[in-house]
C-alpha atoms as a PDB file:
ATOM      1  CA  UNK A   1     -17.323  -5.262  16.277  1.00  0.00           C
ATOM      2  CA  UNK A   2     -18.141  -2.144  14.289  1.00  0.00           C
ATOM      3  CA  UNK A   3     -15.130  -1.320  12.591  1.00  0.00           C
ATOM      4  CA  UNK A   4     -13.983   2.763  11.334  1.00  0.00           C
ATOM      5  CA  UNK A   5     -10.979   2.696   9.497  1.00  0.00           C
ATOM      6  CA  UNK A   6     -11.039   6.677   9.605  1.00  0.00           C
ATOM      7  CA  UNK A   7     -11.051   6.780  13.165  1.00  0.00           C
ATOM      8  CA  UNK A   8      -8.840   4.507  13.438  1.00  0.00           C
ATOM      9  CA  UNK A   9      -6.399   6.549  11.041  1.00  0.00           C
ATOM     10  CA  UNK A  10      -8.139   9.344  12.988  1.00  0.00           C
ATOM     11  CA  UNK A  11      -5.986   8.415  16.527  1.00  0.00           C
ATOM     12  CA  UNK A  12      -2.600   7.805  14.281  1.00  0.00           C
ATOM     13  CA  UNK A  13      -2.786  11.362  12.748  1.00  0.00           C
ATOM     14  CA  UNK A  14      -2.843  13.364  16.003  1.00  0.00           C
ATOM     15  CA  UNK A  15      -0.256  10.967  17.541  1.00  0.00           C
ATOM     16  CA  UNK A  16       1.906  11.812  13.782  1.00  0.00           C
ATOM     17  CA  UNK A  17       1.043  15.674  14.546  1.00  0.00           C
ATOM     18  CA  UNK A  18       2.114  15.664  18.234  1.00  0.00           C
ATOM     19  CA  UNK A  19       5.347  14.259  17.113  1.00  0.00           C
ATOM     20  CA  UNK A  20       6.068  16.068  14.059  1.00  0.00           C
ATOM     21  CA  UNK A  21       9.052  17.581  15.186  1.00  0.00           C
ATOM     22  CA  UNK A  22      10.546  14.412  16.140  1.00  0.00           C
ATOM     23  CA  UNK A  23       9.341  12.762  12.540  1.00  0.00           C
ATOM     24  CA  UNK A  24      11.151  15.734  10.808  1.00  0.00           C
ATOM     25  CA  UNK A  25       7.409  16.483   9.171  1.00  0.00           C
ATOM     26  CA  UNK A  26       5.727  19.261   8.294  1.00  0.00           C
ATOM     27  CA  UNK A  27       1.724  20.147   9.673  1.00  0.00           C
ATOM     28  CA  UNK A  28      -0.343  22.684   7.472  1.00  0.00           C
ATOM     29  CA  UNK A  29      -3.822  24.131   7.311  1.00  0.00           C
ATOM     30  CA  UNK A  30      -5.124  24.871   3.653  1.00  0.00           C
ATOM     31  CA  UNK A  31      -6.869  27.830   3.093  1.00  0.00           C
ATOM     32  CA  UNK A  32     -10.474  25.550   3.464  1.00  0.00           C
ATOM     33  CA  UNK A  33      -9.252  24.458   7.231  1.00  0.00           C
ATOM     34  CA  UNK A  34      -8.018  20.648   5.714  1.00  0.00           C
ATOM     35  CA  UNK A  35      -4.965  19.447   8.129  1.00  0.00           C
ATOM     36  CA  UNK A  36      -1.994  19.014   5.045  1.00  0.00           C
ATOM     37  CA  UNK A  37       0.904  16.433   6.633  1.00  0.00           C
ATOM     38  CA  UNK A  38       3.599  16.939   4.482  1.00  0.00           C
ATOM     39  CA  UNK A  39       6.010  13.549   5.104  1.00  0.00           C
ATOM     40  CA  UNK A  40       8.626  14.309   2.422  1.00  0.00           C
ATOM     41  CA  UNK A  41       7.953  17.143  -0.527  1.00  0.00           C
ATOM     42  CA  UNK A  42       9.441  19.672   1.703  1.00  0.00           C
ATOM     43  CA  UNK A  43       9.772  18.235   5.109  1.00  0.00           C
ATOM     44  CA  UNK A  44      12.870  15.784   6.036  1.00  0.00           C
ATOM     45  CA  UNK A  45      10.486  12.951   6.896  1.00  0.00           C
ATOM     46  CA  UNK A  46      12.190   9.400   7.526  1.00  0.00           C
ATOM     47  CA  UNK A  47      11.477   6.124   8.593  1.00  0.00           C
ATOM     48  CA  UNK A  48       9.639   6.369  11.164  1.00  0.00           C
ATOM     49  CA  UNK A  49       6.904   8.566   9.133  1.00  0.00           C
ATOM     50  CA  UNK A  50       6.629   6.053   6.630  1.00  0.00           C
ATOM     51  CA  UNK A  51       5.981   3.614   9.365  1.00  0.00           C
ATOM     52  CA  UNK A  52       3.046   5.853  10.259  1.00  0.00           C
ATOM     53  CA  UNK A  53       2.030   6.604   7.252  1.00  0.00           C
ATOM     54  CA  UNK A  54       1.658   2.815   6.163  1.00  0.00           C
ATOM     55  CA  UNK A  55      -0.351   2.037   9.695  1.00  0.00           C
ATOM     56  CA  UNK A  56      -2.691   4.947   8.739  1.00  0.00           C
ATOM     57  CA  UNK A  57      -3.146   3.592   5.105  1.00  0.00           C
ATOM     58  CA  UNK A  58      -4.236  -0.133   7.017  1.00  0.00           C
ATOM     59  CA  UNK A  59      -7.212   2.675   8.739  1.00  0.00           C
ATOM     60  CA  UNK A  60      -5.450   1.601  12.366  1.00  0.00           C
ATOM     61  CA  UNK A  61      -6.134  -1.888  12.423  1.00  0.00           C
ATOM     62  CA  UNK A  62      -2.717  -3.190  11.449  1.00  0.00           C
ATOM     63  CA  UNK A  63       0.707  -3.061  12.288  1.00  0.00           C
ATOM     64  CA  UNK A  64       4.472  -2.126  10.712  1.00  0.00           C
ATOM     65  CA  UNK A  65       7.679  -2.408  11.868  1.00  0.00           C
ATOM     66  CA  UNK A  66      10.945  -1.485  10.757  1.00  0.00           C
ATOM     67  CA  UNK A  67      14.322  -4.290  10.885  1.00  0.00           C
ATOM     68  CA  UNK A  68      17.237  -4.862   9.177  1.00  0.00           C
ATOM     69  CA  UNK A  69      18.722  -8.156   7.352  1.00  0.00           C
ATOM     70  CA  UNK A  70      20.764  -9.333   4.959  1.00  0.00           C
ATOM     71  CA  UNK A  71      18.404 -12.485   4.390  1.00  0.00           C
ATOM     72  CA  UNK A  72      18.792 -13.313   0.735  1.00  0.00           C
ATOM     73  CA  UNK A  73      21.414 -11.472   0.041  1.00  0.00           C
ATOM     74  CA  UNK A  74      19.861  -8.228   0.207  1.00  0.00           C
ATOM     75  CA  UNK A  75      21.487  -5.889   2.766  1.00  0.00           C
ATOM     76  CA  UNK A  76      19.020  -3.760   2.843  1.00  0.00           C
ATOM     77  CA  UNK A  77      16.306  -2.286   5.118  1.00  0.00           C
ATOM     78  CA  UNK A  78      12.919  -3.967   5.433  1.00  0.00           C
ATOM     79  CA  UNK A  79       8.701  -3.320   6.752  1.00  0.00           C
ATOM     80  CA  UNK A  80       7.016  -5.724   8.224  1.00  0.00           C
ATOM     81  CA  UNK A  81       3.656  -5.569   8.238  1.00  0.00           C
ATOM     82  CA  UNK A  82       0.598  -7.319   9.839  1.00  0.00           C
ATOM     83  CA  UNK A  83      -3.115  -7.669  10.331  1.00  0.00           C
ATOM     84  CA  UNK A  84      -5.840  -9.508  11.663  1.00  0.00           C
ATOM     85  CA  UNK A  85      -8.804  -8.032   9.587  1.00  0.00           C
ATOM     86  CA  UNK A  86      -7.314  -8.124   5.865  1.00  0.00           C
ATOM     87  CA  UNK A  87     -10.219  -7.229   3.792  1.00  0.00           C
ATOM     88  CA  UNK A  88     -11.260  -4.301   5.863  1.00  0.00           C
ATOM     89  CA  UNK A  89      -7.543  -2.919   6.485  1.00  0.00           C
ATOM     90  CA  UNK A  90      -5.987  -4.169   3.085  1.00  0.00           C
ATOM     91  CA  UNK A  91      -8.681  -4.046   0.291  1.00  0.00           C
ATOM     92  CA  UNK A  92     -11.177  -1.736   2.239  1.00  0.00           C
ATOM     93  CA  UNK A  93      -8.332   0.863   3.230  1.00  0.00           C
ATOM     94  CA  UNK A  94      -4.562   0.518   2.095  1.00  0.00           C
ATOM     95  CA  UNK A  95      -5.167  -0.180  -1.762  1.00  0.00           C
ATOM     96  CA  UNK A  96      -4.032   3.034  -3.629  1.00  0.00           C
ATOM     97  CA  UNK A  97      -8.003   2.740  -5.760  1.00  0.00           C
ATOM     98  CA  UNK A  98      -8.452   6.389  -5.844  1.00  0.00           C
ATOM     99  CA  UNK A  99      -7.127   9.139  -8.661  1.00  0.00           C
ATOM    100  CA  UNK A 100      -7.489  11.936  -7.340  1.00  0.00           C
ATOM    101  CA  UNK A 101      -7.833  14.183 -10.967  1.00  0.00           C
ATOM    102  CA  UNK A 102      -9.064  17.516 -10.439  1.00  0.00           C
ATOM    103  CA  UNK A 103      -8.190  19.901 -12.843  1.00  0.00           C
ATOM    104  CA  UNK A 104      -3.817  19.803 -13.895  1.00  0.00           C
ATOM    105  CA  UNK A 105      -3.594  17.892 -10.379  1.00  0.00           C
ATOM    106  CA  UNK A 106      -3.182  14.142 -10.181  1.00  0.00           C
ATOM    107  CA  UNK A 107      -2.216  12.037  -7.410  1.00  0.00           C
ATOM    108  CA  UNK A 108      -3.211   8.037  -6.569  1.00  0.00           C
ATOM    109  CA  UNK A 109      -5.922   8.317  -2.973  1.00  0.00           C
ATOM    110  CA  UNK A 110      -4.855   5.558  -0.886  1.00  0.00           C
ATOM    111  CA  UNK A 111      -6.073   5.169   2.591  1.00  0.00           C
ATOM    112  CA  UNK A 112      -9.306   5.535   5.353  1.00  0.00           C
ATOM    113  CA  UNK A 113     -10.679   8.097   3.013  1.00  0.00           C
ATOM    114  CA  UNK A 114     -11.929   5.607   0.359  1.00  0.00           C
ATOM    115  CA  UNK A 115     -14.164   3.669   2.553  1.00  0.00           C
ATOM    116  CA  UNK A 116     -16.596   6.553   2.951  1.00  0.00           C
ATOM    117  CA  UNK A 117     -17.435   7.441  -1.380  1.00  0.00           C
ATOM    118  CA  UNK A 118     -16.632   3.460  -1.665  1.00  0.00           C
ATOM    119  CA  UNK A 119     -13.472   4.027  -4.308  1.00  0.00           C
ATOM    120  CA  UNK A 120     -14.102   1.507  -5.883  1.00  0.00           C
ATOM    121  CA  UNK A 121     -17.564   0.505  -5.633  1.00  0.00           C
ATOM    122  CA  UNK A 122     -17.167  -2.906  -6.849  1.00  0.00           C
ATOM    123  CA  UNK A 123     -14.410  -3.332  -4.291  1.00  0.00           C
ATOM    124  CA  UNK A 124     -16.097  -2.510  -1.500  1.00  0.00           C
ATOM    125  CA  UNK A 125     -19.197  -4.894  -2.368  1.00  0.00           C
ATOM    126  CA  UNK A 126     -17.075  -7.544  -2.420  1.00  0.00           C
ATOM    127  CA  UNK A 127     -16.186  -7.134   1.072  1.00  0.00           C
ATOM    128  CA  UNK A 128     -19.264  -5.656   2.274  1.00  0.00           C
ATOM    129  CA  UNK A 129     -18.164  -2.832   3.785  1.00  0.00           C
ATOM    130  CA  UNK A 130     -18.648   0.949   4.100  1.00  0.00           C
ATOM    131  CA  UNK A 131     -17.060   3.374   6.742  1.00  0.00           C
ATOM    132  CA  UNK A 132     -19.879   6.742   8.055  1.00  0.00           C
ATOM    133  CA  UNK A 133     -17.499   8.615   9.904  1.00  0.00           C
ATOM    134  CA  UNK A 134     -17.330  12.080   9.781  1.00  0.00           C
ATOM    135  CA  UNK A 135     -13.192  12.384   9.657  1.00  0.00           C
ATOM    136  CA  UNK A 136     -11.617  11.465   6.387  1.00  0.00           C
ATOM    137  CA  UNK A 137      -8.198  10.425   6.447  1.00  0.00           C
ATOM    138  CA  UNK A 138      -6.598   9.939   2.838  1.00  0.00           C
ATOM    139  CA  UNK A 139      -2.692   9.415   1.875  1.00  0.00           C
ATOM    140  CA  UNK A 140      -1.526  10.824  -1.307  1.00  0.00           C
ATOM    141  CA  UNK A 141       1.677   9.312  -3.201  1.00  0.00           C
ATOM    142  CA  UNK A 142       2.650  12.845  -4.744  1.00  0.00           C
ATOM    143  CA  UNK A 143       5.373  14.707  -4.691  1.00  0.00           C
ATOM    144  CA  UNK A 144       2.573  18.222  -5.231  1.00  0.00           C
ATOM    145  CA  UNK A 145       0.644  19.931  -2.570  1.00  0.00           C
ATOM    146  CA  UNK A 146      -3.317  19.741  -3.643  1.00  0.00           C
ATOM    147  CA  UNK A 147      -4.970  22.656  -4.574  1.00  0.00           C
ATOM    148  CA  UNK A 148      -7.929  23.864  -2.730  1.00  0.00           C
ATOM    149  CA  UNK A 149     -10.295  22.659  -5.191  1.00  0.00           C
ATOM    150  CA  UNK A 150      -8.826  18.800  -5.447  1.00  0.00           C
ATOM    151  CA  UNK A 151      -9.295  19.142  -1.194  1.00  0.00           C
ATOM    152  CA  UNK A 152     -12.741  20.279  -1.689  1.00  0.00           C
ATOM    153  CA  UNK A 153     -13.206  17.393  -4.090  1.00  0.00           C
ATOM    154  CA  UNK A 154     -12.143  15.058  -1.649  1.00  0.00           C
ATOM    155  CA  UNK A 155     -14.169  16.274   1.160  1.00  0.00           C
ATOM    156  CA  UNK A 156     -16.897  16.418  -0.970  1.00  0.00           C
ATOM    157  CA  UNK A 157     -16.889  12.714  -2.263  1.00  0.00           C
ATOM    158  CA  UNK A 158     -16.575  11.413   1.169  1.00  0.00           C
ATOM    159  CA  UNK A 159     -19.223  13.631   2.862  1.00  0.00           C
ATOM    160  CA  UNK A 160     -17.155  15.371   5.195  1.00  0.00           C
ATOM    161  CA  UNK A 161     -16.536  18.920   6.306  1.00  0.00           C
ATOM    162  CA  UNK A 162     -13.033  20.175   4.871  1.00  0.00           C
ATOM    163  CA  UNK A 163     -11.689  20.771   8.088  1.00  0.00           C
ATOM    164  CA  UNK A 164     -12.104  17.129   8.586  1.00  0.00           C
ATOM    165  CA  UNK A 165      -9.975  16.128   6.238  1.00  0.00           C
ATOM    166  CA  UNK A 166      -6.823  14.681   7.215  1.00  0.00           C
ATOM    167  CA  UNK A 167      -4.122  14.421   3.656  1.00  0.00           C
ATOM    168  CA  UNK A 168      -0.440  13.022   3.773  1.00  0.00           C
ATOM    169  CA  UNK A 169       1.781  13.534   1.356  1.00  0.00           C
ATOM    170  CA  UNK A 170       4.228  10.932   0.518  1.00  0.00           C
ATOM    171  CA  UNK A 171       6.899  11.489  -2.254  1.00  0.00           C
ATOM    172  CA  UNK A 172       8.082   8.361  -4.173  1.00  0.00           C
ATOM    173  CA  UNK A 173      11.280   9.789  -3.970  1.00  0.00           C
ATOM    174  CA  UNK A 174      11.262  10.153  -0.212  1.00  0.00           C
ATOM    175  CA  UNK A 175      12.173   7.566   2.442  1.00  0.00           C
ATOM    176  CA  UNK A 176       8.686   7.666   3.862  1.00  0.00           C
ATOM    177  CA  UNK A 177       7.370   7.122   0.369  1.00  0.00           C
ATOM    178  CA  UNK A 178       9.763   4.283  -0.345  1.00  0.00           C
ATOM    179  CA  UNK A 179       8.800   3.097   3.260  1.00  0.00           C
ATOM    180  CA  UNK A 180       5.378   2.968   2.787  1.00  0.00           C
ATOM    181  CA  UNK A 181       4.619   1.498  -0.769  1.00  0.00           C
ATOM    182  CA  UNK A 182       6.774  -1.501   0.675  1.00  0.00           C
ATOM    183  CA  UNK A 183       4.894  -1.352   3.333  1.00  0.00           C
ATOM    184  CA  UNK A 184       1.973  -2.428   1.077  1.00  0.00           C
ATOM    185  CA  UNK A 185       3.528  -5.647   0.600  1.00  0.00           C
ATOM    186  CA  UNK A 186       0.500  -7.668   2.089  1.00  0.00           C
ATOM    187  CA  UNK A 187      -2.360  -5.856   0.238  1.00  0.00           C
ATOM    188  CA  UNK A 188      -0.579  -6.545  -2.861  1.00  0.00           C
ATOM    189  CA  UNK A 189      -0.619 -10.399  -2.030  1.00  0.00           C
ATOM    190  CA  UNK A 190      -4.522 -10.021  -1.120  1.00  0.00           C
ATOM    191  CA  UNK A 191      -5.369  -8.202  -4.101  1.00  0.00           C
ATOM    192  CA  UNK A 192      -3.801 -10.767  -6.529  1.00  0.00           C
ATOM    193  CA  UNK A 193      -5.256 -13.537  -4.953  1.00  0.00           C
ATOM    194  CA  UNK A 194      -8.948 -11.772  -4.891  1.00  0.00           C
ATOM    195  CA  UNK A 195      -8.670 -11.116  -8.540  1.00  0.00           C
ATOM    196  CA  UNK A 196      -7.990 -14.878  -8.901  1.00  0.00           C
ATOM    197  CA  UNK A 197     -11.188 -15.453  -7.481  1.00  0.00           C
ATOM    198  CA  UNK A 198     -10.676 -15.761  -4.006  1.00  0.00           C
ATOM    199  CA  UNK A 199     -13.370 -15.099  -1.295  1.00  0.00           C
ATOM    200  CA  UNK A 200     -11.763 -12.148   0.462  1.00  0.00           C
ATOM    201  CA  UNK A 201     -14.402 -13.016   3.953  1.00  0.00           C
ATOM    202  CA  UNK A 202     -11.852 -16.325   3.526  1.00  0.00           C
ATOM    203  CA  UNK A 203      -8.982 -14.823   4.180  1.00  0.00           C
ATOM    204  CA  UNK A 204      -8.800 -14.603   8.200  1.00  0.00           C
ATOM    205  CA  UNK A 205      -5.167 -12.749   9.019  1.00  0.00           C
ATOM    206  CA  UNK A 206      -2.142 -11.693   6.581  1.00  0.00           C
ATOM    207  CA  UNK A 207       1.532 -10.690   7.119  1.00  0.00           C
ATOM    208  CA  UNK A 208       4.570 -10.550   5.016  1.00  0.00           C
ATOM    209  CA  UNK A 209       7.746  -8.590   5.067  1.00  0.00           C
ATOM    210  CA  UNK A 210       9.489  -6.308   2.185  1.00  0.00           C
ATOM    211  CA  UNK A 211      12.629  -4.156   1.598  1.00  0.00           C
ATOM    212  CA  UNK A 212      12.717  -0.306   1.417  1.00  0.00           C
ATOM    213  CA  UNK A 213      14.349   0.854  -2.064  1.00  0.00           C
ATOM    214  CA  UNK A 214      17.292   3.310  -1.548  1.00  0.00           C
ATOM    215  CA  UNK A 215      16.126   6.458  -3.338  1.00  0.00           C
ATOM    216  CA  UNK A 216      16.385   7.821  -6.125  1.00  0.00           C
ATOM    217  CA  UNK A 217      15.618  11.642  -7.381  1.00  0.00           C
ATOM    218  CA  UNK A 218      14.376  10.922 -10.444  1.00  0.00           C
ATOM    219  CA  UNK A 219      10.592   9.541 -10.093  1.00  0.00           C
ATOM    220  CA  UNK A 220      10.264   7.317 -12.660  1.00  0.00           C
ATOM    221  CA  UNK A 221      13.319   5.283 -11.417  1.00  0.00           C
ATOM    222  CA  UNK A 222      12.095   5.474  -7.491  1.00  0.00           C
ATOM    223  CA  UNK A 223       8.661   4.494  -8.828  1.00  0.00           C
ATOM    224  CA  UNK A 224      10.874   1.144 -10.258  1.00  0.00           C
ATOM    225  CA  UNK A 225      12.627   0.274  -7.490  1.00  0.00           C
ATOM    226  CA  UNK A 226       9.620   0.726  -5.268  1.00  0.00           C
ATOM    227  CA  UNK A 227       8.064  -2.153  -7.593  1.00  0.00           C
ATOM    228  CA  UNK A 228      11.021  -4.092  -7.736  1.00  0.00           C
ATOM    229  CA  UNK A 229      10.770  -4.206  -3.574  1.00  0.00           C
ATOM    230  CA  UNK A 230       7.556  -5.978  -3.742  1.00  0.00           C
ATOM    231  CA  UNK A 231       7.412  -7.752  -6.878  1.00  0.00           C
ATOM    232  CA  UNK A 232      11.277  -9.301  -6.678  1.00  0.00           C
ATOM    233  CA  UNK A 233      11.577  -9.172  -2.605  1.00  0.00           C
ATOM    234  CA  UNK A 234       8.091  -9.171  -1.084  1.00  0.00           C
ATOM    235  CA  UNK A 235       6.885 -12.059   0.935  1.00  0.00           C
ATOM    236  CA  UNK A 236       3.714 -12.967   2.103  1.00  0.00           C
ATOM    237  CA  UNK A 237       2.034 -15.402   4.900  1.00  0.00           C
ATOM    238  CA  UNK A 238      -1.575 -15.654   5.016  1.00  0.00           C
ATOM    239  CA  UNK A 239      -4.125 -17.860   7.116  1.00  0.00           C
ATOM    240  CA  UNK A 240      -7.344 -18.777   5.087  1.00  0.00           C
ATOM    241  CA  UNK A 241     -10.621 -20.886   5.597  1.00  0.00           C
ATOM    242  CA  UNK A 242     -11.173 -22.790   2.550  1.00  0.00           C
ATOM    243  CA  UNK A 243     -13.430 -26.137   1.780  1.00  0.00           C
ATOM    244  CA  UNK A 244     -11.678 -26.314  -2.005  1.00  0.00           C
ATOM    245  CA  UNK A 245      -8.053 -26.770  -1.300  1.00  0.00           C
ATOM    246  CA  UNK A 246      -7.140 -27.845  -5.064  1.00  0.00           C
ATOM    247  CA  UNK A 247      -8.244 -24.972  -6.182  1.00  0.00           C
ATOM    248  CA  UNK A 248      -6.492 -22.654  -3.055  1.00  0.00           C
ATOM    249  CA  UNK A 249      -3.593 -24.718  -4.327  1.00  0.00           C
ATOM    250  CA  UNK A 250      -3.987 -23.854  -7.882  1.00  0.00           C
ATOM    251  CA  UNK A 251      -4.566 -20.355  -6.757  1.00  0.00           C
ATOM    252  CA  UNK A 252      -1.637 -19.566  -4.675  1.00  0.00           C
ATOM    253  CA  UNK A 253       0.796 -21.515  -7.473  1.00  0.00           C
ATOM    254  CA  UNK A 254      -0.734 -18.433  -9.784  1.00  0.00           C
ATOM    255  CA  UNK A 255      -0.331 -15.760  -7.392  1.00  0.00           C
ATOM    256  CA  UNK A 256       3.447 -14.888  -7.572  1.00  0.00           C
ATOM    257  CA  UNK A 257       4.545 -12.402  -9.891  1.00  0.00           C
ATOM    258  CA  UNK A 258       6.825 -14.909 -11.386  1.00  0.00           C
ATOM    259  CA  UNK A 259       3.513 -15.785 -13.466  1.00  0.00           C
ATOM    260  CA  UNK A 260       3.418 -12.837 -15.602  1.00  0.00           C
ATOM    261  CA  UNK A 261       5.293 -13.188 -18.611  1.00  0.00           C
ATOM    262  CA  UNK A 262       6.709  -9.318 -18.098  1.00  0.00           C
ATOM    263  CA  UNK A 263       8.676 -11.015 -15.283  1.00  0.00           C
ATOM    264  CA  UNK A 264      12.304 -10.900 -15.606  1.00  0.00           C
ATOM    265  CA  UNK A 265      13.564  -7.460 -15.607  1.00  0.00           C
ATOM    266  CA  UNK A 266      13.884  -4.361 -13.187  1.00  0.00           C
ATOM    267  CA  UNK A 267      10.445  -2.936 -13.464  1.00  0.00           C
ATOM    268  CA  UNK A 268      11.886   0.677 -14.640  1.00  0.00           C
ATOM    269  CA  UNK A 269      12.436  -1.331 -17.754  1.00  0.00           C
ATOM    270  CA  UNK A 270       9.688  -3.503 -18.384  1.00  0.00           C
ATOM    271  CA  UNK A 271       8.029   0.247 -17.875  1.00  0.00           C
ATOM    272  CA  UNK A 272      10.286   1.904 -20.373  1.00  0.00           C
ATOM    273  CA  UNK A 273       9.290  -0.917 -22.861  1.00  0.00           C
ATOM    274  CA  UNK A 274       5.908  -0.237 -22.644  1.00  0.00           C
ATOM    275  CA  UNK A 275       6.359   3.345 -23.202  1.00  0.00           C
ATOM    276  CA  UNK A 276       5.700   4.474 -19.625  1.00  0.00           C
ATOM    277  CA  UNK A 277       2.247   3.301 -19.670  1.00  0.00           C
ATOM    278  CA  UNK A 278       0.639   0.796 -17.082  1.00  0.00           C
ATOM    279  CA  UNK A 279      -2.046   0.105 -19.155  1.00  0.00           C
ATOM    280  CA  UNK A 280       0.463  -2.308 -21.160  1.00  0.00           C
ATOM    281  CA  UNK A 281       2.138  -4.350 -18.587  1.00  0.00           C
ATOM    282  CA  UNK A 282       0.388  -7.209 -17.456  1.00  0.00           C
ATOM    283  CA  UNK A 283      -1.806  -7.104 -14.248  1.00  0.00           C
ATOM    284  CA  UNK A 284      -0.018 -10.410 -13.087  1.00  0.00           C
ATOM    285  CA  UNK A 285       3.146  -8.643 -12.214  1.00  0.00           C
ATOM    286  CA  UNK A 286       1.633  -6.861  -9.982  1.00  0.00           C
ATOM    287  CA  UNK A 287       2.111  -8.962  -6.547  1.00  0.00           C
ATOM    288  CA  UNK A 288       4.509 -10.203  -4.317  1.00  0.00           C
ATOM    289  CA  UNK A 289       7.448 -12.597  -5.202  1.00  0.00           C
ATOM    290  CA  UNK A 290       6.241 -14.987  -2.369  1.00  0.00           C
ATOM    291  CA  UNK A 291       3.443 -16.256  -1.012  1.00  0.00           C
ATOM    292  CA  UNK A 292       2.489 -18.760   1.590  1.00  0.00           C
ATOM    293  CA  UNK A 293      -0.975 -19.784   2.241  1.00  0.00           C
ATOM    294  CA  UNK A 294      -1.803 -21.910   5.543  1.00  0.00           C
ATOM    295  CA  UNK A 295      -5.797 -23.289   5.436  1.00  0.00           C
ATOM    296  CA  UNK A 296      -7.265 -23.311   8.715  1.00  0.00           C
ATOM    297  CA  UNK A 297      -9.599 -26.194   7.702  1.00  0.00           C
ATOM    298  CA  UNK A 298      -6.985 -28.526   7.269  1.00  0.00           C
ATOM    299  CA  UNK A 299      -3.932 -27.631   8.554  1.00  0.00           C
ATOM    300  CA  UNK A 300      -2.262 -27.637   5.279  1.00  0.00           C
ATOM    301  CA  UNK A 301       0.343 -24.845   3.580  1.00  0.00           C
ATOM    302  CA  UNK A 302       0.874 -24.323  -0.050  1.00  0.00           C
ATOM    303  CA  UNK A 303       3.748 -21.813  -1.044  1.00  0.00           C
ATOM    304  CA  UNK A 304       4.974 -20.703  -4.492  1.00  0.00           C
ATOM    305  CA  UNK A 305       7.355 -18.123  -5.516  1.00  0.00           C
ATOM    306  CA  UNK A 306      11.007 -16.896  -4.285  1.00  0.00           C
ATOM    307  CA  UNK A 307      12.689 -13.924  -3.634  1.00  0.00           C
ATOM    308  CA  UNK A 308      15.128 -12.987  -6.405  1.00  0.00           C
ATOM    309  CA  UNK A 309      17.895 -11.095  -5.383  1.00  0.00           C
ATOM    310  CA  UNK A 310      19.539 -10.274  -8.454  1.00  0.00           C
ATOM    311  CA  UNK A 311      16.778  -8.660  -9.639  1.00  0.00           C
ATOM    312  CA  UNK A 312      16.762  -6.676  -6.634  1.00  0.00           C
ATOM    313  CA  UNK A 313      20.440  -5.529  -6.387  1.00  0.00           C
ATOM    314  CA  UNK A 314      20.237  -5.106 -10.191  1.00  0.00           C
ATOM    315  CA  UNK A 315      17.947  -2.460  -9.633  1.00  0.00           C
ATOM    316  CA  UNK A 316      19.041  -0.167  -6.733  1.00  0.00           C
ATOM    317  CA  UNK A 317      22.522  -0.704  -8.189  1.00  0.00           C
ATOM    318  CA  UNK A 318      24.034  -3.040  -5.808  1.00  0.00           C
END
């Protein structure tokens, strides 16, 4: 099976436009002819565009849904989201492993788009894959409308005419942003455990479940609760092939983000600490606060971490 993510985004986006009145968004042309989907700067948005907006991001070959629970204690709304090709739809697709810099605009390129320029090469040749469509499809967490030129850039990189460029706009500080960075709940999981030195081709299918920060209109503090939902209330399942079990054991005990030593605190604050710069926290806290791993070969499950609702309420003030 020859998978596109981009035309698999491709089919989401017109279903998104054909509906944008009832997803309260907003559907512009730039002056280039590139489609701009505008799912919170100025449009209402909601839910249910963040829900599309995190199946476009998995390049239409996974699925989200949106429930409500007060499991752990956290009354609060929650994504579900699953897939059967994880290194395509995660790694290959969702992970935010573009910045888009072009002149005084910056925004984070997550989505379809990637697979085509291969952002990040070394990425993409671990899972061995490239995308040649001629449709790009790329979400941007920003709360700016590109320029022309950063849409050119785009375009450009991924070898596609500008008015086949498809760009959605998600605000941090919107309920489809806050939607759909929880919504990346199981790519965070993959990611860590990849950078552990798991074989990505030996993870088969993933799925795992977060809650959706209330908002806030300050950025910085919607960007920490938006970390909080995945780092203190994410949890993941995932179904792997794997001849070494001790070390898939050892692996998915070091996956939690209760391994960093920056665990503890909202994530606005361990941020604050490190003077608002990434490049100081610890990669480890990155990931979901659970994680359980079922091996195929065996039959056995190893699971590590917990959901820590204190944490949580602590930061969206509950």
């Amino acid at each position: 099976m020859v998978i596109s993510v981009n035309l698999g985004a491709l089919n989401l986006v017109k279903e998104i436009i054909e509906k944008k009145e009832d997803l309260g968004i907003k559907v512009d042309k730039a002056e280039n002819e590139s489609t701009i989907i505008d799912l919170g700067i100025e449009a209402r948005g909601g839910f249910m565009a963040g829900r599309y907006a995190t199946e476009v991001c998995l390049g239409g070959h996974g699925k989200a849904s949106l429930s409500y629970s007060d499991n752990n204690e956290l009354p609060l709304p929650k994504i579900f989201v699953s897939t059967d090709y994880p290194a395509i739809s995660l790694l290959g697709s969702q992970f935010a492993g573009w910045r888009i810099n072009v002149g005084n605009y910056f925004a984070m390129g997550s989505g379809p788009a990637r697979a085509l320029p291969m952002k990040p090469k070394e990425l993409y040749a671990k899972i061995g894959y490239q995308d040649s469509a001629d449709t790009s499809v790329i979400v941007l967490e920003t709360s700016e409308v590109p320029p022309v030129d950063a849409l050119e850039y785009i375009s450009n990189e991924c070898k596609v005419n500008p008015d086949e460029l498809y760009v959605l706009l998600t605000p941090t500080s919107s309920i489809a942003g806050s939607t759909q960075i929880s919504g990346r709940i199981v790519e965070t999981g993959m990611h860590k455990m990849v950078e552990l030195g798991l074989d990505p081709s030996k993870i088969l299918y993933g799925c795992g479940q977060a809650p959706i920060a209330p908002l806030h209109p300050k950025s910085t503090k919607a960007m920490g609760r938006t970390n909080d939902m995945i780092m203190y209330g994410g949890e993941t399942f995932f179904i792997v092939d794997q001849d070494d079990e001790e070390e898939l054991a050892r692996l998915v005990e070091k996956t939690p983000s209760s391994s960093s030593p920056d665990y503890g605190k909202p994530f606005y604050e361990i941020f604050k600490e490190a003077d608002f710069d990434f490049y100081k926290i610890d990669p480890a806290l990155f990931a979901p606060a659970a994680i359980t791993v079922n091996n195929i070969r065996t039959g056995k499950s190893f699971s590590s971490g917990r959901v820590n609702a204190e944490i949580v309420k602590e930061s969206v003030g509950l």
